[in-house]
PDB file of N, CA and C in Angstrom:
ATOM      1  N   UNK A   1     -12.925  24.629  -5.783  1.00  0.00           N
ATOM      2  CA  UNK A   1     -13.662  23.918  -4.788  1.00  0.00           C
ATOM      3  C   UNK A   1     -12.651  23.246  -3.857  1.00  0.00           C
ATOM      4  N   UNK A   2     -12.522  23.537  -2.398  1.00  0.00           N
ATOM      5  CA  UNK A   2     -12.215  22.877  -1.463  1.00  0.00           C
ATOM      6  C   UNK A   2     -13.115  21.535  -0.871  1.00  0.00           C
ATOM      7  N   UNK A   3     -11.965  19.876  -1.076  1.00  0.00           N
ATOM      8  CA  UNK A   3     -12.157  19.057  -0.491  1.00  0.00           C
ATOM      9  C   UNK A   3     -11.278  18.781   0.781  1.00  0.00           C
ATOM     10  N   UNK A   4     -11.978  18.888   1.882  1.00  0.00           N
ATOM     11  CA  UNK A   4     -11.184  18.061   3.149  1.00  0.00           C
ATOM     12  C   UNK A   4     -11.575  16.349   3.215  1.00  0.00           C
ATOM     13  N   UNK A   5     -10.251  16.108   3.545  1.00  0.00           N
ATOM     14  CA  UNK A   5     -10.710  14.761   3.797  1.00  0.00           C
ATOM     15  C   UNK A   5     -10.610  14.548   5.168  1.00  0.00           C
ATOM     16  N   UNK A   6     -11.470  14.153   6.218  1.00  0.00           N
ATOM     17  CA  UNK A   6     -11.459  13.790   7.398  1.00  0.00           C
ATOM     18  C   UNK A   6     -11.042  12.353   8.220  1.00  0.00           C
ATOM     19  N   UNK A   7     -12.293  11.481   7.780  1.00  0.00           N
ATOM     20  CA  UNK A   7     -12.014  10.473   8.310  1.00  0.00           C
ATOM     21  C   UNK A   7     -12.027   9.625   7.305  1.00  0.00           C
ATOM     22  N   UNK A   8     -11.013   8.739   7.236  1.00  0.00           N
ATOM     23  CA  UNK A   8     -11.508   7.445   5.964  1.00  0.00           C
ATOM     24  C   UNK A   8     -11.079   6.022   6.380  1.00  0.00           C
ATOM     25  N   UNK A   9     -12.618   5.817   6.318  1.00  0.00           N
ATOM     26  CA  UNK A   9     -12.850   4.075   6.716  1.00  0.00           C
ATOM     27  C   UNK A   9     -11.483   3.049   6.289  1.00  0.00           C
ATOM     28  N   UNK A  10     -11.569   2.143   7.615  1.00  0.00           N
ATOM     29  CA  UNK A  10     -10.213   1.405   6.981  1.00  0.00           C
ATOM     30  C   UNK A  10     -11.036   0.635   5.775  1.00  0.00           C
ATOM     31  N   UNK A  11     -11.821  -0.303   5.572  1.00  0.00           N
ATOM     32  CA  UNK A  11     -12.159  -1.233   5.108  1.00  0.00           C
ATOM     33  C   UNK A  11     -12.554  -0.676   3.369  1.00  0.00           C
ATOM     34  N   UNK A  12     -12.419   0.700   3.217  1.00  0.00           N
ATOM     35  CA  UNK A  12     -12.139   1.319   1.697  1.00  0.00           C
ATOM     36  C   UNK A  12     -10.390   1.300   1.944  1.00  0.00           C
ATOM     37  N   UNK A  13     -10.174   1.338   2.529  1.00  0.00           N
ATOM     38  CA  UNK A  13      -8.935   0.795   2.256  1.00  0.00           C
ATOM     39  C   UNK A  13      -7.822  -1.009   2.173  1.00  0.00           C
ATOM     40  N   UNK A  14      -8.297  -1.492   3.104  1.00  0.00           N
ATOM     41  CA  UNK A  14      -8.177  -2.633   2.908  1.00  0.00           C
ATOM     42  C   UNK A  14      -8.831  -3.585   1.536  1.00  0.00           C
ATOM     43  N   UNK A  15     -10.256  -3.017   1.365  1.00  0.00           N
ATOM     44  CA  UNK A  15     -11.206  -3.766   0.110  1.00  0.00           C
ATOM     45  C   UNK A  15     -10.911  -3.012  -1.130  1.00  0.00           C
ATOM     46  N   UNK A  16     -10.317  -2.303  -1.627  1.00  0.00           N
ATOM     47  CA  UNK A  16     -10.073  -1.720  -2.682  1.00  0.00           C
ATOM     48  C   UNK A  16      -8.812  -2.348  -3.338  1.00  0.00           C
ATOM     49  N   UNK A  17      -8.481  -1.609  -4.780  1.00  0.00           N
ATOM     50  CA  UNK A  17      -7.189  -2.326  -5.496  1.00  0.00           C
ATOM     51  C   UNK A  17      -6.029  -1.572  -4.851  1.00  0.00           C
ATOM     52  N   UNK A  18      -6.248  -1.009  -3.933  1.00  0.00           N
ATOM     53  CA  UNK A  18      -4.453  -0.932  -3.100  1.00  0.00           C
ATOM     54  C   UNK A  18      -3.391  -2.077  -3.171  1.00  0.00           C
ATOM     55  N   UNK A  19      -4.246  -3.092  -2.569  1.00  0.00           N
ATOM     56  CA  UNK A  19      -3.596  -4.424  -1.851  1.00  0.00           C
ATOM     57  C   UNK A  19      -2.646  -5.340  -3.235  1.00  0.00           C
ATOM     58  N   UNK A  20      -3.837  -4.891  -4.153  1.00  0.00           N
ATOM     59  CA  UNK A  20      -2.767  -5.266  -5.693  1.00  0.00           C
ATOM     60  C   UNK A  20      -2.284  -4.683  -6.419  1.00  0.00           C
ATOM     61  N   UNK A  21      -2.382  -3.803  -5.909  1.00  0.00           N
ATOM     62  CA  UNK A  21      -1.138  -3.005  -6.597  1.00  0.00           C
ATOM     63  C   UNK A  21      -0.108  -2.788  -5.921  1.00  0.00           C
ATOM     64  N   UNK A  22      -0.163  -2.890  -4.712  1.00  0.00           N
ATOM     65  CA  UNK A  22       1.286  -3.576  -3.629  1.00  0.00           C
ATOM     66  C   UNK A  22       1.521  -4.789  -4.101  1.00  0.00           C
ATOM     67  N   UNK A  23       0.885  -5.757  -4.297  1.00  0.00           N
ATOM     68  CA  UNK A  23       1.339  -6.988  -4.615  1.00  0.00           C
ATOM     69  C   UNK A  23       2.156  -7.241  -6.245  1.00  0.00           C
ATOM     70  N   UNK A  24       1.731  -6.160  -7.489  1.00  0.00           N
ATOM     71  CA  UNK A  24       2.228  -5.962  -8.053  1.00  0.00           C
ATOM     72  C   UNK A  24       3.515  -5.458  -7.999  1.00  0.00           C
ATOM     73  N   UNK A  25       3.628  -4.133  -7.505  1.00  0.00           N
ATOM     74  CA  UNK A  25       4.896  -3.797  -7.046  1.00  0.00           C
ATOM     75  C   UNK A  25       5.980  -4.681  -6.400  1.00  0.00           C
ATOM     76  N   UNK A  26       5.624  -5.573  -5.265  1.00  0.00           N
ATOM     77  CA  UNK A  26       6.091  -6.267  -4.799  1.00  0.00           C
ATOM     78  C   UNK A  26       6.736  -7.705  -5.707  1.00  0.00           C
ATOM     79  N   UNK A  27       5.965  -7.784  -6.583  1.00  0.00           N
ATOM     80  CA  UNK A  27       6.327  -8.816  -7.846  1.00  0.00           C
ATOM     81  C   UNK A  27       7.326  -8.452  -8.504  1.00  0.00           C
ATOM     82  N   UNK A  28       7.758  -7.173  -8.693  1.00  0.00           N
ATOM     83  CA  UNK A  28       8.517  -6.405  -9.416  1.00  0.00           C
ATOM     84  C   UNK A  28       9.780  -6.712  -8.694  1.00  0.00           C
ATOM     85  N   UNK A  29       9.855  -6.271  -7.566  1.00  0.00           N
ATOM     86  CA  UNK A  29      10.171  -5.511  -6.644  1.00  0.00           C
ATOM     87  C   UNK A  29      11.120  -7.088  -6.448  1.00  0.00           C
ATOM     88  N   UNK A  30      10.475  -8.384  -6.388  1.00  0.00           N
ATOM     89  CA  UNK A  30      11.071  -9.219  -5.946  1.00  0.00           C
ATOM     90  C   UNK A  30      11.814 -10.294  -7.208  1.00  0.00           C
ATOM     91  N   UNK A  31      11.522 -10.072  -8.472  1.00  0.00           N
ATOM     92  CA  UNK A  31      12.040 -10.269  -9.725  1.00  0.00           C
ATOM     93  C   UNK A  31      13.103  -9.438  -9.884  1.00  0.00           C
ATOM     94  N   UNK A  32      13.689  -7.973  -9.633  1.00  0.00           N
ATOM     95  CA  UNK A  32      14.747  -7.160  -9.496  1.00  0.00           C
ATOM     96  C   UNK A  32      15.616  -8.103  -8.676  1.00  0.00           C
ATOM     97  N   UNK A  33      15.037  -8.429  -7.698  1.00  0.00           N
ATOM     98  CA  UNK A  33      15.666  -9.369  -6.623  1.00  0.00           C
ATOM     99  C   UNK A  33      16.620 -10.436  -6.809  1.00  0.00           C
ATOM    100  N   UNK A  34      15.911 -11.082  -7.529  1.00  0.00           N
ATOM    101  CA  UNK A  34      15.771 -12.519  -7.964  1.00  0.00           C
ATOM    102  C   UNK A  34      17.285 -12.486  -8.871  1.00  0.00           C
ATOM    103  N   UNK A  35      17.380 -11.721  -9.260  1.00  0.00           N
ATOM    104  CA  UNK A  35      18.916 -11.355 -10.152  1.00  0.00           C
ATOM    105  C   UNK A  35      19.788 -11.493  -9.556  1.00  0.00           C
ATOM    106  N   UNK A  36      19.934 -10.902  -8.366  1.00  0.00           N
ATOM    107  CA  UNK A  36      21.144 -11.134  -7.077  1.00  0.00           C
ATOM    108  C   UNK A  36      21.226 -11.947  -6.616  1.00  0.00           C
ATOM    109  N   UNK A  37      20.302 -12.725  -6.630  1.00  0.00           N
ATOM    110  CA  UNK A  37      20.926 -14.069  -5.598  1.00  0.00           C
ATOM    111  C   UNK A  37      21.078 -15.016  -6.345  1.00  0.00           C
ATOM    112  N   UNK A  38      21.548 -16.070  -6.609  1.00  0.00           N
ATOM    113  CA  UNK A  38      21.658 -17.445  -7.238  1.00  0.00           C
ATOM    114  C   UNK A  38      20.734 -18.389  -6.260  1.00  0.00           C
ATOM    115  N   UNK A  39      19.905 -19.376  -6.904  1.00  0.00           N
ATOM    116  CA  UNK A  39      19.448 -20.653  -6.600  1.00  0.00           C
ATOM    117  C   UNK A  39      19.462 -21.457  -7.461  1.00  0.00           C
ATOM    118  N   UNK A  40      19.081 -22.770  -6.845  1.00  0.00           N
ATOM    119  CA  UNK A  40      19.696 -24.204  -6.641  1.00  0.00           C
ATOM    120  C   UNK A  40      18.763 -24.455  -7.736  1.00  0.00           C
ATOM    121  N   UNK A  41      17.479 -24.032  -8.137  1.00  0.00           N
ATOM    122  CA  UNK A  41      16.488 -24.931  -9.227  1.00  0.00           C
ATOM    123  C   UNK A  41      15.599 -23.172  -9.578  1.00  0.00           C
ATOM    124  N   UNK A  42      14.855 -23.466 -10.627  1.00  0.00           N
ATOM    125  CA  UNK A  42      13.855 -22.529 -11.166  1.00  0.00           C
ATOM    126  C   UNK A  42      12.420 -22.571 -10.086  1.00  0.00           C
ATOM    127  N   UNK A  43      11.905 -23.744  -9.548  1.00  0.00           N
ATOM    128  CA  UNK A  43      10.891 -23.472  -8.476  1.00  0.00           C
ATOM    129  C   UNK A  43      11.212 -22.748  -7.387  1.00  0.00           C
ATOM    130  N   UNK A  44      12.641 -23.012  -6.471  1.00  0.00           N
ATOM    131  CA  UNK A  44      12.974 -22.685  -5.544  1.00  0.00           C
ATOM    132  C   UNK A  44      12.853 -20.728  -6.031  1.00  0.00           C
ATOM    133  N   UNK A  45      13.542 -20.399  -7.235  1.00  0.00           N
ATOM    134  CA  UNK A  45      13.716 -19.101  -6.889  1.00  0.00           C
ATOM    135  C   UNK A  45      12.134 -18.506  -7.403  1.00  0.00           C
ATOM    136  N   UNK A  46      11.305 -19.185  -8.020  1.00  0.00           N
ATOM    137  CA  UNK A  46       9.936 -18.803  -8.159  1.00  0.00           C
ATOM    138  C   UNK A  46       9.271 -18.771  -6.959  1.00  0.00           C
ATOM    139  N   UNK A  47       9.161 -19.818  -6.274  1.00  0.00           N
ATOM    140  CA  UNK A  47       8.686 -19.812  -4.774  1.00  0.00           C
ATOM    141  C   UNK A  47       9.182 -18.736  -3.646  1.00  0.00           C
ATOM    142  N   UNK A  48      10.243 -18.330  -4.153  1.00  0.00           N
ATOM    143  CA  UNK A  48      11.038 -17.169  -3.378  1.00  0.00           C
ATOM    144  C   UNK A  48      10.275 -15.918  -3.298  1.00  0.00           C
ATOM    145  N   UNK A  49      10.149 -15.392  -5.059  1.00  0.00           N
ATOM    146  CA  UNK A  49       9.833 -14.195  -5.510  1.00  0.00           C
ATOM    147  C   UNK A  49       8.056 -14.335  -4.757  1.00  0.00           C
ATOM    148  N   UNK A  50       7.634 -15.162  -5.136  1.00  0.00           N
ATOM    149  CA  UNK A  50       5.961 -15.408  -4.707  1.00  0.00           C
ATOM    150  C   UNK A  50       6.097 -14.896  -3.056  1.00  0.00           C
ATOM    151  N   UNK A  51       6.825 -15.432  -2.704  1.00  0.00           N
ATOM    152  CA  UNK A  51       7.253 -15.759  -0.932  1.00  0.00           C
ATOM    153  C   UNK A  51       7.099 -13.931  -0.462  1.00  0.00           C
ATOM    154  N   UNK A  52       8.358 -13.487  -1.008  1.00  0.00           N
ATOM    155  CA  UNK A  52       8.726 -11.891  -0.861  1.00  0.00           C
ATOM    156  C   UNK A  52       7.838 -11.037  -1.696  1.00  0.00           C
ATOM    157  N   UNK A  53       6.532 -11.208  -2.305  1.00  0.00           N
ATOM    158  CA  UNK A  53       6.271 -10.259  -3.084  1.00  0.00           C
ATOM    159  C   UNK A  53       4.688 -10.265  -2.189  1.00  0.00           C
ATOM    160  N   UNK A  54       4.026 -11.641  -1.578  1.00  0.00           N
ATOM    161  CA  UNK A  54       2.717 -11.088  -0.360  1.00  0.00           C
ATOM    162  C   UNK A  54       3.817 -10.862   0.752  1.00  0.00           C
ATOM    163  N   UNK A  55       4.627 -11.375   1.048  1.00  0.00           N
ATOM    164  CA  UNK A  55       5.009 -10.242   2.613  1.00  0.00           C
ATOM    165  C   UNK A  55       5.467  -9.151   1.997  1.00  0.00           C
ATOM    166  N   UNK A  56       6.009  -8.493   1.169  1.00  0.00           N
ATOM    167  CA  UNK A  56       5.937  -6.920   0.608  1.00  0.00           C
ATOM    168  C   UNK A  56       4.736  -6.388   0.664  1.00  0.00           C
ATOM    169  N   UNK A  57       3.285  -6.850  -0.160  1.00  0.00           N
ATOM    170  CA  UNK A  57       2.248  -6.689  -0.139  1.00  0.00           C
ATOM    171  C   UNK A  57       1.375  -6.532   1.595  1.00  0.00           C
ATOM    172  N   UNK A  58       1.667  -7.489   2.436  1.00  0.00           N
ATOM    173  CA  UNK A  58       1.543  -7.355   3.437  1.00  0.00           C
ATOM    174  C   UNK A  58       1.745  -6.098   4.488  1.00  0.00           C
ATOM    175  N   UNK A  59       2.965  -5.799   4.260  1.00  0.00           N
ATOM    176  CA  UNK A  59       3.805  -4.840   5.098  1.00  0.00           C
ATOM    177  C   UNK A  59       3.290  -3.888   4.498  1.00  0.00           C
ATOM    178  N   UNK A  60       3.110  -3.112   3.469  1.00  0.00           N
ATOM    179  CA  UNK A  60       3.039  -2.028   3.034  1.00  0.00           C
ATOM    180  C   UNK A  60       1.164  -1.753   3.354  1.00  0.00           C
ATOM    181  N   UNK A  61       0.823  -2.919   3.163  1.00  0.00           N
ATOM    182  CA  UNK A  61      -0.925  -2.504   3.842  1.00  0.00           C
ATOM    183  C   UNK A  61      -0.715  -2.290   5.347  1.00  0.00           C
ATOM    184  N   UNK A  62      -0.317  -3.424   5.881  1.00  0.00           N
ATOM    185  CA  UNK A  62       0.217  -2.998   7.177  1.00  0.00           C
ATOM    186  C   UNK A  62       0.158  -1.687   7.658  1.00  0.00           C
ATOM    187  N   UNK A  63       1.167  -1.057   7.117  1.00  0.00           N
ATOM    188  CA  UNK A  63       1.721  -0.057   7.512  1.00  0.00           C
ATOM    189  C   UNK A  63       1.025   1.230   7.083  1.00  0.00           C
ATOM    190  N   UNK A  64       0.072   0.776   6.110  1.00  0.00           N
ATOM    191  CA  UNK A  64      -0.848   1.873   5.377  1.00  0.00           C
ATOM    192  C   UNK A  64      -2.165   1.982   6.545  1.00  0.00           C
ATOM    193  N   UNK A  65      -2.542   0.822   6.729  1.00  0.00           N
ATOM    194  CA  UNK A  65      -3.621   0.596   8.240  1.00  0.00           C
ATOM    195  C   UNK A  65      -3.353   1.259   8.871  1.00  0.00           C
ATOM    196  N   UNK A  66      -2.185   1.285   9.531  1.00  0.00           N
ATOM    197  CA  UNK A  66      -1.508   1.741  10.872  1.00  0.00           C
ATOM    198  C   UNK A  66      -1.340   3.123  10.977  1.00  0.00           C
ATOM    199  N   UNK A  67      -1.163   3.735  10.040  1.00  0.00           N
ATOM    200  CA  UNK A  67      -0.633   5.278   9.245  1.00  0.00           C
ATOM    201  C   UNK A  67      -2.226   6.100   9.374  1.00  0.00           C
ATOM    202  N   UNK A  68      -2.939   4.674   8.842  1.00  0.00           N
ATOM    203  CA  UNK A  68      -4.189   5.675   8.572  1.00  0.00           C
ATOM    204  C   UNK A  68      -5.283   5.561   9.768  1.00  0.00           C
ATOM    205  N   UNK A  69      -5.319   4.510  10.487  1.00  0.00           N
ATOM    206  CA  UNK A  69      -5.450   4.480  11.929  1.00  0.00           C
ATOM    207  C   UNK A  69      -5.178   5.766  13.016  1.00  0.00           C
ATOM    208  N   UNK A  70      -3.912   6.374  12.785  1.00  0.00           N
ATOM    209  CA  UNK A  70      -3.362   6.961  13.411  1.00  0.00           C
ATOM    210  C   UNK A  70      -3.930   8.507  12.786  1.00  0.00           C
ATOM    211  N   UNK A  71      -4.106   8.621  11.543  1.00  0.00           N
ATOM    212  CA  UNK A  71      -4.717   9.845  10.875  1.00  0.00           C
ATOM    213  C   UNK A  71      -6.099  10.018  11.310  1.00  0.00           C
ATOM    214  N   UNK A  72      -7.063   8.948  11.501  1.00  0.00           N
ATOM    215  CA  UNK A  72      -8.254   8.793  11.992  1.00  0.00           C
ATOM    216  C   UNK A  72      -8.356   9.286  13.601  1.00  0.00           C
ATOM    217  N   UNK A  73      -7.530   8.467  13.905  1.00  0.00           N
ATOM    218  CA  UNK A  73      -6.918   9.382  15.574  1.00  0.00           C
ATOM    219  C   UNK A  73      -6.696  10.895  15.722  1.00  0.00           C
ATOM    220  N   UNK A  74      -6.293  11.074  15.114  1.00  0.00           N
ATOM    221  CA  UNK A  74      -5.482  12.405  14.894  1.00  0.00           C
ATOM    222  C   UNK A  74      -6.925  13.303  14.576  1.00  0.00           C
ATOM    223  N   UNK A  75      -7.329  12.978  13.526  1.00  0.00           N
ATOM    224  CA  UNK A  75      -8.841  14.020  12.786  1.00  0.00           C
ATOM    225  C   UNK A  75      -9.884  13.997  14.047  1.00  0.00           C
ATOM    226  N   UNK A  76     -10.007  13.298  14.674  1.00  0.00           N
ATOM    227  CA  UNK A  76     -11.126  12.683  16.066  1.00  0.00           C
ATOM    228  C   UNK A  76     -10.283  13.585  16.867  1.00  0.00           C
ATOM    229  N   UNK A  77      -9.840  13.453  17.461  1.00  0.00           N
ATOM    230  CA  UNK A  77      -9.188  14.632  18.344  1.00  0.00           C
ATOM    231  C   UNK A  77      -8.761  16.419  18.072  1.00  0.00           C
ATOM    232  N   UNK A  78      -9.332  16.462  16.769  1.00  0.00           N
ATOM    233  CA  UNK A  78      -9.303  17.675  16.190  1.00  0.00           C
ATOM    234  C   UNK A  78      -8.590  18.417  15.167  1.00  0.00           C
ATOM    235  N   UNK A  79      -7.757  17.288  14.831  1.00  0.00           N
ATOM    236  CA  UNK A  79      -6.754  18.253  13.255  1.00  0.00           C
ATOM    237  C   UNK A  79      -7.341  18.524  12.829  1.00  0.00           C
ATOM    238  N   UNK A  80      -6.526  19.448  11.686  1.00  0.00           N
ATOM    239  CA  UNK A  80      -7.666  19.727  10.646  1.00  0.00           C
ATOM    240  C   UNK A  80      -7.320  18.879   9.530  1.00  0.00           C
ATOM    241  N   UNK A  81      -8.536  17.898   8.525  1.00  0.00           N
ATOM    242  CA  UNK A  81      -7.797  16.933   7.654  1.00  0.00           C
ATOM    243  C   UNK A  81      -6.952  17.684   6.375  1.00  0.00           C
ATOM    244  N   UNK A  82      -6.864  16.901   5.663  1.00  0.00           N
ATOM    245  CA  UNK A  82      -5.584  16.996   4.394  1.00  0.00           C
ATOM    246  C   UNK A  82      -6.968  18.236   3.530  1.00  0.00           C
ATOM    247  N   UNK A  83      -6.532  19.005   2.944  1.00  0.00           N
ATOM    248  CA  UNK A  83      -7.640  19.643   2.466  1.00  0.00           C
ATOM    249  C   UNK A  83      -7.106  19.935   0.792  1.00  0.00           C
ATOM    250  N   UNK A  84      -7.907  19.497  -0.143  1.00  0.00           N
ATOM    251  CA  UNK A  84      -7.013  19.389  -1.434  1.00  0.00           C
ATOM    252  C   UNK A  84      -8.380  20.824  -2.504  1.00  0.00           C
ATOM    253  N   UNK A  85      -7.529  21.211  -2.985  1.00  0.00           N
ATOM    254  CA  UNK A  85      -8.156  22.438  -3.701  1.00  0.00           C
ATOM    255  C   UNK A  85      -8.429  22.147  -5.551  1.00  0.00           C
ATOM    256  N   UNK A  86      -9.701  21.622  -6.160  1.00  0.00           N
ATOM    257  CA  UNK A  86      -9.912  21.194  -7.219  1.00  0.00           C
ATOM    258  C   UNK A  86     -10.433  22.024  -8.239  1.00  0.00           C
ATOM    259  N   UNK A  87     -10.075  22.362  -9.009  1.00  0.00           N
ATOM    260  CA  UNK A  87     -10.555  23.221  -9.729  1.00  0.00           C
ATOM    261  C   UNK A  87     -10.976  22.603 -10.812  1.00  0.00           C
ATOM    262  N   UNK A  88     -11.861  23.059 -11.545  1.00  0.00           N
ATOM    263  CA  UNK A  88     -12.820  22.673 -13.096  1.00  0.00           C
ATOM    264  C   UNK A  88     -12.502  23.286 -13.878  1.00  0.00           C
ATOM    265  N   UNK A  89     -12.235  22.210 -14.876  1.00  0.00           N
ATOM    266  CA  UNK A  89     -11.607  22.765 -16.058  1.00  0.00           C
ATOM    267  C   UNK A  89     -12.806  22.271 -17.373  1.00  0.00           C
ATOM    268  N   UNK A  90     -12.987  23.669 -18.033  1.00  0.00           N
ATOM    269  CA  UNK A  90     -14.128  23.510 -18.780  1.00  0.00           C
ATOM    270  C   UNK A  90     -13.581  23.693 -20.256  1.00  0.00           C
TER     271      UNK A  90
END
């Protein structure tokens, strides 16, 4: 069975668990971090990681909006969408 995907609403994208699971990543992402640099107290570098892990979270929706904005553009003017081929397994 052939699925195309055409157009997809931002707001299944914005309202879904994307956004935390960037923010997870980004937690990660900013605890790896947190190793390299030295600070002055344990809040300061907690407040850090918190700090860098929603603007990670941020940017990467960001940029997922923008990406998929532009795919929505793109399908409206006539591409043809991503077309994924599923087969059943019995």
């Amino acid at each position: 069975m052939k699925i195309e995907l055409k157009s997809v609403p931002l707001s299944s994208l914005v309202f879904s668990v994307y956004p935390i699971a960037c923010f997870a990543i980004g937690i990660v992402y900013s605890i790896i971090n947190a190793f390299y640099t030295t600070y002055a107290t344990v809040s300061a570098m907690l407040t850090q990681v918190m700090l860098m892990s929603v603007a990670y979270m941020f940017m990467l929706v960001f940029a997922s909006v923008i990406f998929m904005m532009i795919y929505n553009l793109l399908c409206s003017m006539g591409m043809k969408g991503i077309v994924l081929n599923v087969e059943d397994k019995q």
